[in-house]
Structure formats: C-alpha cells, structure tokens
C-alpha atoms as a PDB file:
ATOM      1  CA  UNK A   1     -32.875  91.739 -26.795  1.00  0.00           C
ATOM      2  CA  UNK A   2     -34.979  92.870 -24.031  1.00  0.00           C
ATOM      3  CA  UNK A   3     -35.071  91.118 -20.597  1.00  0.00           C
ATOM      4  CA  UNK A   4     -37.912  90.540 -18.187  1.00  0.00           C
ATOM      5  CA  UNK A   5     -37.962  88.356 -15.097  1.00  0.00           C
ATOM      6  CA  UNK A   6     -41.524  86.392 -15.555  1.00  0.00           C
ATOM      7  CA  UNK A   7     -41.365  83.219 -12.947  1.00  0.00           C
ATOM      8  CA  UNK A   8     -39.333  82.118 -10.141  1.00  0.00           C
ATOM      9  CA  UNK A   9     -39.750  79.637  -6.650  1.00  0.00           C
ATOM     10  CA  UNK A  10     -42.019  81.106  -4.014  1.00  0.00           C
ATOM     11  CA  UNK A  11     -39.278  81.369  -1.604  1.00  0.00           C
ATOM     12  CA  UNK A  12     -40.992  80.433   0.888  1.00  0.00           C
ATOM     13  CA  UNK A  13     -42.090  77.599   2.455  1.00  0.00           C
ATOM     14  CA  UNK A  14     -43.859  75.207   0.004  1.00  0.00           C
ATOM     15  CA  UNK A  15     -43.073  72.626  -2.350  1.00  0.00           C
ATOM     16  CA  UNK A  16     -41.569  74.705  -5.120  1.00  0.00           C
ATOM     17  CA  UNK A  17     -39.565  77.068  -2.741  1.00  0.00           C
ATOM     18  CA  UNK A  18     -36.980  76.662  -5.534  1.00  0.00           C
ATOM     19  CA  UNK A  19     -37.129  75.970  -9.293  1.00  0.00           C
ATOM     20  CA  UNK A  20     -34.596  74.425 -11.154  1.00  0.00           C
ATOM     21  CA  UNK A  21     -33.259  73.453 -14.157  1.00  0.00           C
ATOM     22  CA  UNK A  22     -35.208  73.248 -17.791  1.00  0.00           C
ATOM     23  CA  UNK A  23     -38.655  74.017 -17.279  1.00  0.00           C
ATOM     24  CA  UNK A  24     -40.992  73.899 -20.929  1.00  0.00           C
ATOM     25  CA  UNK A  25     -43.292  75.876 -22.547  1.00  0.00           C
ATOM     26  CA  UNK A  26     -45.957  75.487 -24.947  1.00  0.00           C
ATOM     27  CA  UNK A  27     -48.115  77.949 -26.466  1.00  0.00           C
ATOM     28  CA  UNK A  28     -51.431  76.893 -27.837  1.00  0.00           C
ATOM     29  CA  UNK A  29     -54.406  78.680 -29.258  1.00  0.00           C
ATOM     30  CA  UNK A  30     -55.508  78.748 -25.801  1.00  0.00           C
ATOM     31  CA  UNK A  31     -52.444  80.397 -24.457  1.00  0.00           C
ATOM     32  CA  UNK A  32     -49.063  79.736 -23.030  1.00  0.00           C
ATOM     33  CA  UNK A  33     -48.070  76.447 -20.761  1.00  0.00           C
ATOM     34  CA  UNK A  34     -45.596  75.917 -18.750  1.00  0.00           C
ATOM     35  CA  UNK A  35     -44.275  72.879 -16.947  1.00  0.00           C
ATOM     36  CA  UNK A  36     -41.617  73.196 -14.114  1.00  0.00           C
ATOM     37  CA  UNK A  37     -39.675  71.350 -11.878  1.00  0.00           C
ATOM     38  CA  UNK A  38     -40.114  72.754  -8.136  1.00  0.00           C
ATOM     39  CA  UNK A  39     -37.976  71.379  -5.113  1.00  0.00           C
ATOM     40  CA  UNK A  40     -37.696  72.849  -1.212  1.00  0.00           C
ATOM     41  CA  UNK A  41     -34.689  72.226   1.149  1.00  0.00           C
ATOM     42  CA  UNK A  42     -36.511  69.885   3.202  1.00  0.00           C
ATOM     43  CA  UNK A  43     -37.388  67.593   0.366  1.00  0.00           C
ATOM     44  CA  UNK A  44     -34.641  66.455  -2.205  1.00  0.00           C
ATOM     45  CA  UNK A  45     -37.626  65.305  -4.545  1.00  0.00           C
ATOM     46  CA  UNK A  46     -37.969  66.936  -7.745  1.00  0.00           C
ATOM     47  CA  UNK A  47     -41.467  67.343  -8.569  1.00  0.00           C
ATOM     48  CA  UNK A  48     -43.687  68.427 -11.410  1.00  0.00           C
ATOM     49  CA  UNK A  49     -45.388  71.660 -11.316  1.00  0.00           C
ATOM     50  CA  UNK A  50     -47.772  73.044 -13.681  1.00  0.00           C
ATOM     51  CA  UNK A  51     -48.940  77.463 -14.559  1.00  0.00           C
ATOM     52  CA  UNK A  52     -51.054  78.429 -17.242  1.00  0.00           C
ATOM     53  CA  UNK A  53     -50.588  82.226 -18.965  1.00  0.00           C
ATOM     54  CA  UNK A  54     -52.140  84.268 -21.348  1.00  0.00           C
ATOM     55  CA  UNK A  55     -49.320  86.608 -22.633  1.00  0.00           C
ATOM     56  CA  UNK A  56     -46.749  84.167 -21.811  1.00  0.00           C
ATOM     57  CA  UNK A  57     -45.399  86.662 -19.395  1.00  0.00           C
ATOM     58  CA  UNK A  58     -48.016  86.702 -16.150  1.00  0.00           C
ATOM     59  CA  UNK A  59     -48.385  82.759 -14.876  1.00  0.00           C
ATOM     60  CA  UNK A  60     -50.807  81.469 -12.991  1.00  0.00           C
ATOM     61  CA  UNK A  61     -49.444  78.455 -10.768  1.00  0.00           C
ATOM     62  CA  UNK A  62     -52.099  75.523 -10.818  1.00  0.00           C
ATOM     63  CA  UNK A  63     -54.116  74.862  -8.051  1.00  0.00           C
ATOM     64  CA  UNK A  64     -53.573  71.241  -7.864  1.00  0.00           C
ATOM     65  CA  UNK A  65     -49.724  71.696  -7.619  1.00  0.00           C
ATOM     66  CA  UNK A  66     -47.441  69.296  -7.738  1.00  0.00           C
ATOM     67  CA  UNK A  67     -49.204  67.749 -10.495  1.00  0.00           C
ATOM     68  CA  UNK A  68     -46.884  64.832  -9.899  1.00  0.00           C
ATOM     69  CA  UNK A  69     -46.496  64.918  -6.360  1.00  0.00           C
ATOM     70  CA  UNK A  70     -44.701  61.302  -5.330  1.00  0.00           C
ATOM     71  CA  UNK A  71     -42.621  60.810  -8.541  1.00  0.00           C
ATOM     72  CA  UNK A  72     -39.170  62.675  -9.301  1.00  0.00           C
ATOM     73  CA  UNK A  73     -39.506  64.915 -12.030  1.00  0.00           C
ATOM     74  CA  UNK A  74     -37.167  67.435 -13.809  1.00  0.00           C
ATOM     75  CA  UNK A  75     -35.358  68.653 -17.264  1.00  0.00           C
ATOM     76  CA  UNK A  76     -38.822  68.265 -18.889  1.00  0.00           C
ATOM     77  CA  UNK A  77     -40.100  68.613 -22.657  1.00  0.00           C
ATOM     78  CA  UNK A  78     -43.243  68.378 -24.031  1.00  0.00           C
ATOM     79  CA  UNK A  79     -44.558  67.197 -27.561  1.00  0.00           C
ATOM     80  CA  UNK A  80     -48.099  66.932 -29.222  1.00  0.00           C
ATOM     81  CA  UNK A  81     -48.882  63.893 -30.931  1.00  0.00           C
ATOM     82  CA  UNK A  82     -52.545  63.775 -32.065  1.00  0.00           C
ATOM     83  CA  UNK A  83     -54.711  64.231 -29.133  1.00  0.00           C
ATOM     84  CA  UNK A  84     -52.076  63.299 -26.511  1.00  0.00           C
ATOM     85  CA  UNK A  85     -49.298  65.331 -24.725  1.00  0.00           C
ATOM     86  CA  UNK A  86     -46.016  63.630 -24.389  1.00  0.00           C
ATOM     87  CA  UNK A  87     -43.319  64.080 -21.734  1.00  0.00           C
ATOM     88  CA  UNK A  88     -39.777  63.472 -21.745  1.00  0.00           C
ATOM     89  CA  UNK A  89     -38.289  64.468 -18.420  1.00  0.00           C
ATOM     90  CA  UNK A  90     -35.656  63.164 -16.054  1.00  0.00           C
ATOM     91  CA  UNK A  91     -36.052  60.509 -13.779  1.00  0.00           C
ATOM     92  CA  UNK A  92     -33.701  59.486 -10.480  1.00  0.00           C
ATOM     93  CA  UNK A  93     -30.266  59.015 -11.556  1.00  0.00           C
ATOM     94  CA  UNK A  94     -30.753  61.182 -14.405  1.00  0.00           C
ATOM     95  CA  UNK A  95     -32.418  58.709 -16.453  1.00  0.00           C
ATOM     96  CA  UNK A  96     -35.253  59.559 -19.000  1.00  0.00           C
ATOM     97  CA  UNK A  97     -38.921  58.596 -18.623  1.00  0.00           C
ATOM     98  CA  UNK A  98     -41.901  58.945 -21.050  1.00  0.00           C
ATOM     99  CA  UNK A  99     -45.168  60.024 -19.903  1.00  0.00           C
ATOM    100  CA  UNK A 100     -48.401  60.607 -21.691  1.00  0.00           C
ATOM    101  CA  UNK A 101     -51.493  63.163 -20.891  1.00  0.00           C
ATOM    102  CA  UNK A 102     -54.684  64.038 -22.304  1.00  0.00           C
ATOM    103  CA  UNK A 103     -55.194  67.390 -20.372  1.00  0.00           C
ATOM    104  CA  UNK A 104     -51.653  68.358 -19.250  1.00  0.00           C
ATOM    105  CA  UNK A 105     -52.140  67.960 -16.008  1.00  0.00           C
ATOM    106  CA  UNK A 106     -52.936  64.350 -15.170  1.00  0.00           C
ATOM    107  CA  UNK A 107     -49.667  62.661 -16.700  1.00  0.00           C
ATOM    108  CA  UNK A 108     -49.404  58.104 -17.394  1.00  0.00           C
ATOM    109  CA  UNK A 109     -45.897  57.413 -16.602  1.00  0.00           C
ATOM    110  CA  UNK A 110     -44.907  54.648 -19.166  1.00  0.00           C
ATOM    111  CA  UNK A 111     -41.195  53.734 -17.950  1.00  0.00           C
ATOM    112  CA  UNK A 112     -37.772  54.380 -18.742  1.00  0.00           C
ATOM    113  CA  UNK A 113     -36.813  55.325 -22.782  1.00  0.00           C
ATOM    114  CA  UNK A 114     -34.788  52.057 -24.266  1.00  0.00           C
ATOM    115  CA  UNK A 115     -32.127  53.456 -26.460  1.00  0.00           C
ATOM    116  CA  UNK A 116     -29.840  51.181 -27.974  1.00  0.00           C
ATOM    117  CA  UNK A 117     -26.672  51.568 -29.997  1.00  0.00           C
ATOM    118  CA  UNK A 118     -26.390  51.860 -34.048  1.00  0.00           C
ATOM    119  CA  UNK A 119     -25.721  47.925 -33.799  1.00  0.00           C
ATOM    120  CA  UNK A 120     -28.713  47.317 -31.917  1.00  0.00           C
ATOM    121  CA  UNK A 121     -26.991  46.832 -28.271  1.00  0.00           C
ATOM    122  CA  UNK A 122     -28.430  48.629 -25.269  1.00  0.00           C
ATOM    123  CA  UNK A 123     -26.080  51.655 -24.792  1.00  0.00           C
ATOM    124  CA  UNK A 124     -23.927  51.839 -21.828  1.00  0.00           C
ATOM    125  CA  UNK A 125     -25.294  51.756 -18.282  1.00  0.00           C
ATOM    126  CA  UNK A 126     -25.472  55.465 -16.804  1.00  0.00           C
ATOM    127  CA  UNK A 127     -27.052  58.697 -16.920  1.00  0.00           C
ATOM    128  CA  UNK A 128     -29.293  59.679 -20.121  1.00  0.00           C
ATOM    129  CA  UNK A 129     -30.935  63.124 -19.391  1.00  0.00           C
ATOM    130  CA  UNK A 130     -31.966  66.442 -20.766  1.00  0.00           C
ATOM    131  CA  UNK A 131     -34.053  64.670 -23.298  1.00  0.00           C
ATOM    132  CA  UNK A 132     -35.104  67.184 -26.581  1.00  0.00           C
ATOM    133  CA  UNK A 133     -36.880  66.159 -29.340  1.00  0.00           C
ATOM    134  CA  UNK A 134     -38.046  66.916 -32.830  1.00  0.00           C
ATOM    135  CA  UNK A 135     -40.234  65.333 -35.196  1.00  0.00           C
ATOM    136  CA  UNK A 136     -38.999  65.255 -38.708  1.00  0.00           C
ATOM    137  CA  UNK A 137     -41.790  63.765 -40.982  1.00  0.00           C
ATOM    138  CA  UNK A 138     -42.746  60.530 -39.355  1.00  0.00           C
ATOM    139  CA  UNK A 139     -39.713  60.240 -37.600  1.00  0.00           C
ATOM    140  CA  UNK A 140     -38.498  61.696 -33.827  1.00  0.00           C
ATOM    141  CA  UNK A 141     -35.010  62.799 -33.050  1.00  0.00           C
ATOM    142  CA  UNK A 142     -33.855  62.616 -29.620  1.00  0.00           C
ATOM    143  CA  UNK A 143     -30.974  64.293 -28.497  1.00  0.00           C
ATOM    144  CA  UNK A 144     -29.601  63.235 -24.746  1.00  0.00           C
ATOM    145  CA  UNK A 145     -26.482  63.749 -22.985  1.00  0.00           C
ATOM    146  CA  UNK A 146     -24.559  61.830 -21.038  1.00  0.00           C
ATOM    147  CA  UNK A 147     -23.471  63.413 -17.789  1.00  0.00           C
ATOM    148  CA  UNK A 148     -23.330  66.661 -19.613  1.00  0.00           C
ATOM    149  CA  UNK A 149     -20.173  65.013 -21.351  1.00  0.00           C
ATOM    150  CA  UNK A 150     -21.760  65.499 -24.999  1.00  0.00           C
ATOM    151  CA  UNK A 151     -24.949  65.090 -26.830  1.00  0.00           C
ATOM    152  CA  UNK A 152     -25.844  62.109 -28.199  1.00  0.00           C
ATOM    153  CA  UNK A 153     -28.858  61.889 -31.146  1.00  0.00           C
ATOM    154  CA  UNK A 154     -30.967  59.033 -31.352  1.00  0.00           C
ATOM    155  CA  UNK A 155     -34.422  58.353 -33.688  1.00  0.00           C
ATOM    156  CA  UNK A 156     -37.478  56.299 -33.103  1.00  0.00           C
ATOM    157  CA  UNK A 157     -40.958  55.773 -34.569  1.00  0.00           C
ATOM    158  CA  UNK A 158     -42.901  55.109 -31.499  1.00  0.00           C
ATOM    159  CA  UNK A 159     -41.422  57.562 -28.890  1.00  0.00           C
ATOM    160  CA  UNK A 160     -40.281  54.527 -26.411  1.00  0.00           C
ATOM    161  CA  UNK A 161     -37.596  52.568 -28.413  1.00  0.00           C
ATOM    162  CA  UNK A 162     -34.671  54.681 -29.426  1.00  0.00           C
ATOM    163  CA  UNK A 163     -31.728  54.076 -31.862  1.00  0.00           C
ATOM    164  CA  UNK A 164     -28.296  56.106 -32.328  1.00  0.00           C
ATOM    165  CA  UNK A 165     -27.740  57.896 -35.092  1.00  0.00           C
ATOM    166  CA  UNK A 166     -23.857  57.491 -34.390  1.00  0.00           C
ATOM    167  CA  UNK A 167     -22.536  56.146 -31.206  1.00  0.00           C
ATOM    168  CA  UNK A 168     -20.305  59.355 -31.049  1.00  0.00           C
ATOM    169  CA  UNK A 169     -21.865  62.736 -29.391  1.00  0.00           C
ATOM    170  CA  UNK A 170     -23.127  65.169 -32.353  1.00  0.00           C
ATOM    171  CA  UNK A 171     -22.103  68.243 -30.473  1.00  0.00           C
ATOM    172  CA  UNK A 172     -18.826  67.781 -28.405  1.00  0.00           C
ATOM    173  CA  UNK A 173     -18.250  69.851 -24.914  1.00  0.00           C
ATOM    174  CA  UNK A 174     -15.246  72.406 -25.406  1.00  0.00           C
ATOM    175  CA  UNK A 175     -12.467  72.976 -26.365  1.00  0.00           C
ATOM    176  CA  UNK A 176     -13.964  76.808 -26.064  1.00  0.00           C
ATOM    177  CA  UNK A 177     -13.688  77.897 -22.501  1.00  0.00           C
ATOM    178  CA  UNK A 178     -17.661  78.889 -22.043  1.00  0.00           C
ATOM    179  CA  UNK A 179     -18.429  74.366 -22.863  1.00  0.00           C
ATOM    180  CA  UNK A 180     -15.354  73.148 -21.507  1.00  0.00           C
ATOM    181  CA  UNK A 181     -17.198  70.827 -18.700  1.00  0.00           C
ATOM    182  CA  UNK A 182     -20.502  70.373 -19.705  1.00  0.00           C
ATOM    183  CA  UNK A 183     -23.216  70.540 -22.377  1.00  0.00           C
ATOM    184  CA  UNK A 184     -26.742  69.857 -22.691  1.00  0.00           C
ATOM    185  CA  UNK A 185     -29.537  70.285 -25.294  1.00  0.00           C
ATOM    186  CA  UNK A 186     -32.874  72.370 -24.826  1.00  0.00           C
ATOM    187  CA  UNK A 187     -34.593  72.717 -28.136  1.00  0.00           C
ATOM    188  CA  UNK A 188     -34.277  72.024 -31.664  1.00  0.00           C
ATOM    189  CA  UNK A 189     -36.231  74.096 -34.018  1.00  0.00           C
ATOM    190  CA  UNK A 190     -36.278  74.657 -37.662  1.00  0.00           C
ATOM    191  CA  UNK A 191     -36.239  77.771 -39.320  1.00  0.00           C
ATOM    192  CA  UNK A 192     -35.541  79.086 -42.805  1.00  0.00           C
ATOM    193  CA  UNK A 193     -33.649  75.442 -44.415  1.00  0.00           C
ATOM    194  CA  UNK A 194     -31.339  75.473 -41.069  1.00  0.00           C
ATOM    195  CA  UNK A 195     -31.960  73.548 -37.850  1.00  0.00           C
ATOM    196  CA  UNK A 196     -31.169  75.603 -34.383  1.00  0.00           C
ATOM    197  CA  UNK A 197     -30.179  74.024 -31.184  1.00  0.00           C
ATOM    198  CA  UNK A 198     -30.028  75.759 -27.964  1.00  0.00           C
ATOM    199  CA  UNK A 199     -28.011  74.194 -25.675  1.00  0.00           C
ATOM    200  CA  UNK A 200     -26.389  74.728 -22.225  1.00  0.00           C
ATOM    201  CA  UNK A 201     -22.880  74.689 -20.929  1.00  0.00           C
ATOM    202  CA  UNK A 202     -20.403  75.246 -18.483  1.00  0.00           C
ATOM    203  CA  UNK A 203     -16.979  76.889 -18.037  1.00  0.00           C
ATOM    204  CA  UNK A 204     -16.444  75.487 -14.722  1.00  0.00           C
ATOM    205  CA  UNK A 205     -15.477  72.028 -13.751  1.00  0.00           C
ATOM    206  CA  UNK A 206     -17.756  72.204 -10.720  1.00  0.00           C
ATOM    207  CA  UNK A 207     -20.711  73.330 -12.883  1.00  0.00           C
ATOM    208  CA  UNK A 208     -21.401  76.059 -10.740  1.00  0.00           C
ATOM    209  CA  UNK A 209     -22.814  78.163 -13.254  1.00  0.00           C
ATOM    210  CA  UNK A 210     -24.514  77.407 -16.769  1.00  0.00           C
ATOM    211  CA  UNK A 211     -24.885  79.542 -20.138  1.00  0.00           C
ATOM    212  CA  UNK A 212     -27.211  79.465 -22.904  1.00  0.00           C
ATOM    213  CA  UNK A 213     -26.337  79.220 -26.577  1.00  0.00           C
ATOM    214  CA  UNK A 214     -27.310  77.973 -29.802  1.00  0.00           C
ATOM    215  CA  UNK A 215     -26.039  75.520 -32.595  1.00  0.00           C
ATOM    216  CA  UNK A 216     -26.918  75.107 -36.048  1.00  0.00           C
ATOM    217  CA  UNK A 217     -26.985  72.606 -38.652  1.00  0.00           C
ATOM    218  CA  UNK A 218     -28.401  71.077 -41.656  1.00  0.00           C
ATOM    219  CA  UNK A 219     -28.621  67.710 -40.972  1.00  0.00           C
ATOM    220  CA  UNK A 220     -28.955  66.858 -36.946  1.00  0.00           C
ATOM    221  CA  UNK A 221     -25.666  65.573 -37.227  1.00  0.00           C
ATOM    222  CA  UNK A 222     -23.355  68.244 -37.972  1.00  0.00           C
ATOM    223  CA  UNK A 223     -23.285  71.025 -35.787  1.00  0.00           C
ATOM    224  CA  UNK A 224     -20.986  74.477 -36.153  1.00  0.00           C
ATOM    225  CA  UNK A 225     -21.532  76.729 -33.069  1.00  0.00           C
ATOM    226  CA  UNK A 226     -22.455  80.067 -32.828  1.00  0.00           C
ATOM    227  CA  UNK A 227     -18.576  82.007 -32.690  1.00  0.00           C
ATOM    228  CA  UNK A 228     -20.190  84.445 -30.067  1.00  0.00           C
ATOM    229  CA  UNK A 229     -21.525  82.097 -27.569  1.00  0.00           C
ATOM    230  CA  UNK A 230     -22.794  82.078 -25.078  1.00  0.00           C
ATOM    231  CA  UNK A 231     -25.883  84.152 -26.428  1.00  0.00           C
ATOM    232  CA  UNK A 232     -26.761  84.961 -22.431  1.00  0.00           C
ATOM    233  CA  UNK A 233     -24.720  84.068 -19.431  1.00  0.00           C
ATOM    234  CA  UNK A 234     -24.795  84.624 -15.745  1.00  0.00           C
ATOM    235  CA  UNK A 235     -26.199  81.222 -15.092  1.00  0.00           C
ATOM    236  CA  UNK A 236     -29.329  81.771 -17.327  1.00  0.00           C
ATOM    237  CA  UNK A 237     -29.531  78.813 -19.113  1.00  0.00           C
ATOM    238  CA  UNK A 238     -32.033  75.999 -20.142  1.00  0.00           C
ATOM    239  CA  UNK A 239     -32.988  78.480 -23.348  1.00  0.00           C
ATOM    240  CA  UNK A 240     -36.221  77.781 -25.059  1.00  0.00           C
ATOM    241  CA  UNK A 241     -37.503  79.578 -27.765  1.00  0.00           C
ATOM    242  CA  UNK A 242     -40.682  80.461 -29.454  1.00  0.00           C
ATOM    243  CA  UNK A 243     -42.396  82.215 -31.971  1.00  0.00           C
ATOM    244  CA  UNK A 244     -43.673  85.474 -31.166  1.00  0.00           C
ATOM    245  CA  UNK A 245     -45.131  88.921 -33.788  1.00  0.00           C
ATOM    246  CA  UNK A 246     -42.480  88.787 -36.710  1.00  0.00           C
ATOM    247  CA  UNK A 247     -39.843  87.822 -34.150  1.00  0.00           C
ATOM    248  CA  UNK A 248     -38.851  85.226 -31.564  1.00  0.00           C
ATOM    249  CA  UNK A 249     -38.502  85.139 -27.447  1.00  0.00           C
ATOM    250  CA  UNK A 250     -36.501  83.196 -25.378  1.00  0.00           C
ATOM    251  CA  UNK A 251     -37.023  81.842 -22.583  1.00  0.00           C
ATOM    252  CA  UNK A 252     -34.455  80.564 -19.674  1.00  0.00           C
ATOM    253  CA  UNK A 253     -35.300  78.674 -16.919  1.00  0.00           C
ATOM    254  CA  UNK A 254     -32.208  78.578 -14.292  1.00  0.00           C
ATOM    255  CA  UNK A 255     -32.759  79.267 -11.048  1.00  0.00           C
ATOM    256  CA  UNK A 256     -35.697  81.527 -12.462  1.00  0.00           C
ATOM    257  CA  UNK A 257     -37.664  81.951 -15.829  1.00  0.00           C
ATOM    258  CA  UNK A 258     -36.171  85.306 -17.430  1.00  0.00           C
ATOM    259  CA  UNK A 259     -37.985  86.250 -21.333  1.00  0.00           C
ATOM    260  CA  UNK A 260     -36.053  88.012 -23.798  1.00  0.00           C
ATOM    261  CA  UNK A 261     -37.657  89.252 -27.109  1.00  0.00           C
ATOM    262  CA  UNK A 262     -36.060  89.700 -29.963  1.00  0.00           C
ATOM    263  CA  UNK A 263     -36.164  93.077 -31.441  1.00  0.00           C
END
C-alpha cells in the first residue's frame, strides 16, 4: 500500500490546533466529506469540525468551523438515512449521542443512545463510545466499547433505542500483545459474503500509542482476527475504508489523517 499524509491540526493557534481521534469520511456523488474532531491546549473541548474534497486527498476546511462550536464532540460516524445525515459521536464521559442533519453542517443533537441489555435492563452505568454502525436490511448494528475493554454489538430499528445482541463483547482485547489493553471499532463493511471490521488497539497499558487492524466475520458475532495484525502501526489508527477504482483506500485519523491505497 501506498502512503500519503492528506490532513492534520493547523498547529497553530486556533481551535483545531490538534486533531484527534476517529475522524469520518463520506464520499458522495458530489465528492468526499469529512468530519473531524479539533481541540487546542487552551481549550479541553472537543469540537466538531467540518472539510469538503474533491479527490479525497486535498481538503478544504469549512469556513464556518467549528460547526459545533459549544458542544463536545469526538469519535464520530456518519450514516445516510433517506434525506437525513445521522451522527453517532462521543459525548463527555465518553458517552454516545445521536444527532441528525439535513446539509452536514448544521447538526440537531437528539440526546444520549439508550442501550439496554438482551433482557431488556439498561446496561451498566459507564462509558459507551466509539460508536460504528451498519445497516443490515431494515435493521442497524451498533458496535460500542466499553472503556476500550471490548466491543460490545447492539441492534435497533429507530437509531435511538439499542438492544444487545449478547451481553458479552463480540471481539475480546488480547491475549495478542498488539490488543492487550484496549480495542475499539471503526467500520464495518461488507464485501464479497464476509463482513470486515477495522478496529483499533493498544499494546500498552497506558494507551500511549494505537494500531489499526481488521476483523472478519460472517455473522457480526463471530469474529477471527487478521493473524498479521496490526495492518499499520506507529499510532495510525482510527482506520476507515472506502471504495476507490477496482481497489480500496484507507484512511487513519490519529493524530493526523494519513491515505493508503491499495495496489
């Protein structure tokens, strides 16, 4: 694969000095969109940026930026559901929040996600974050981890209420070194009978640094991972991937946006 650094913080005085974290992109008829999550040193908010592209490798930021100036934003993904743009992203306290938009820019926060438990409780109290979805059908799979202990897998018609699956994590961190302390998930896609999922993870307990890899599966439930993870190291993780010729690239999104294409 071939690797190009595309996007990164200004580094420089302004809102999105830094980036962080998964970022999402989208690419439409009309071109490629991204959605990031910018932060400076002298504000601990995470906030919602927005750059537009044509190639999917030269971005123009948005001159509105932060799009989503007063509310804490980060780890986002984006659907399409009919003529509305829906956004899973982390909240304070690593929580998950929906929002909905008609234009990507101007984003309807409707409140927390309410997962419950395959018996119908409300799971435990605590962190629910990196939210990734797929639609299969007319249902929608979440998958959300738990202080990057697992990844849990939940379903829902309506996008807001949330079952498990299985109360138990689909994809486990470990017992290989490069997931010992940490896994999240990125993106599910589907591709030739098989589901893919790109995840992050950690070898180090104080999560100083983050790979990317990928999963696979037939069901959403079962998942065997790749044996030569992590696909790209070096703290370039939060992989997402998308269609592009006869071939795929992917993207990663920590502490910059780096493309690979597939040869």
């Amino acid at each position: 694969m071939v690797k190009e650094s595309i996007f990164s913080g200004t580094g420089t005085a302004t809102w999105d000095d830094q980036i962080r974290e998964r970022g999402f992109i989208l690419k439409e008829k009309d071109g490629y969109h991204l959605w990031y999550t910018g932060y400076s040193k002298n504000n601990p908010i995470k906030k919602l940026g927005y750059a537009t592209s044509q190639d999917g490798i030269r971005w123009k930021r948005h001159e509105a930026n932060p799009i989503n100036p007063k509310q804490w934003i980060e780890d986002v993904f984006v659907i399409k559901k009919g003529q509305n743009y829906f956004m899973f992203a982390e909240g304070r306290g690593d929580t998950t929040h929906l929002l909905v938009s008609k234009n990507k820019t101007h984003w309807k926060e409707l409140g927390n996600l309410r997962i419950r438990k395959s018996n119908g409780q409300a799971i435990d109290k605590g962190a629910f974050g990196t939210p990734c979805v797929i639609a299969v059908k007319d249902t929608y799979y979440l998958f959300y981890e738990r202080d990057d202990k697992g990844i849990w897998l939940a379903k829902s018609k309506n996008l807001i209420d949330w079952t498990n699956v299985q109360d138990e994590p689909v994809l486990q961190k470990g017992p290989e070194a490069y997931d010992r302390y940490g896994v999240a998930m990125n993106q599910v896609i589907y591709h030739k009978g098989y589901y893919y999922g790109y995840y992050h993870a950690t070898a180090f307990q104080d999560w100083r640094e983050w790979s990317s890899n990928v999963a696979v599966s037939k069901d959403l439930i079962h998942w065997t991972k790749y044996p030569n993870n992590p696909i790209i190291g070096n703290n370039e993780s939060s992989n997402i991937i998308l269609p592009e010729g006869k071939g795929f690239r992917m993207y990663t999104m920590h502490a910059q946006v780096h493309v690979y294409q597939s040869k």
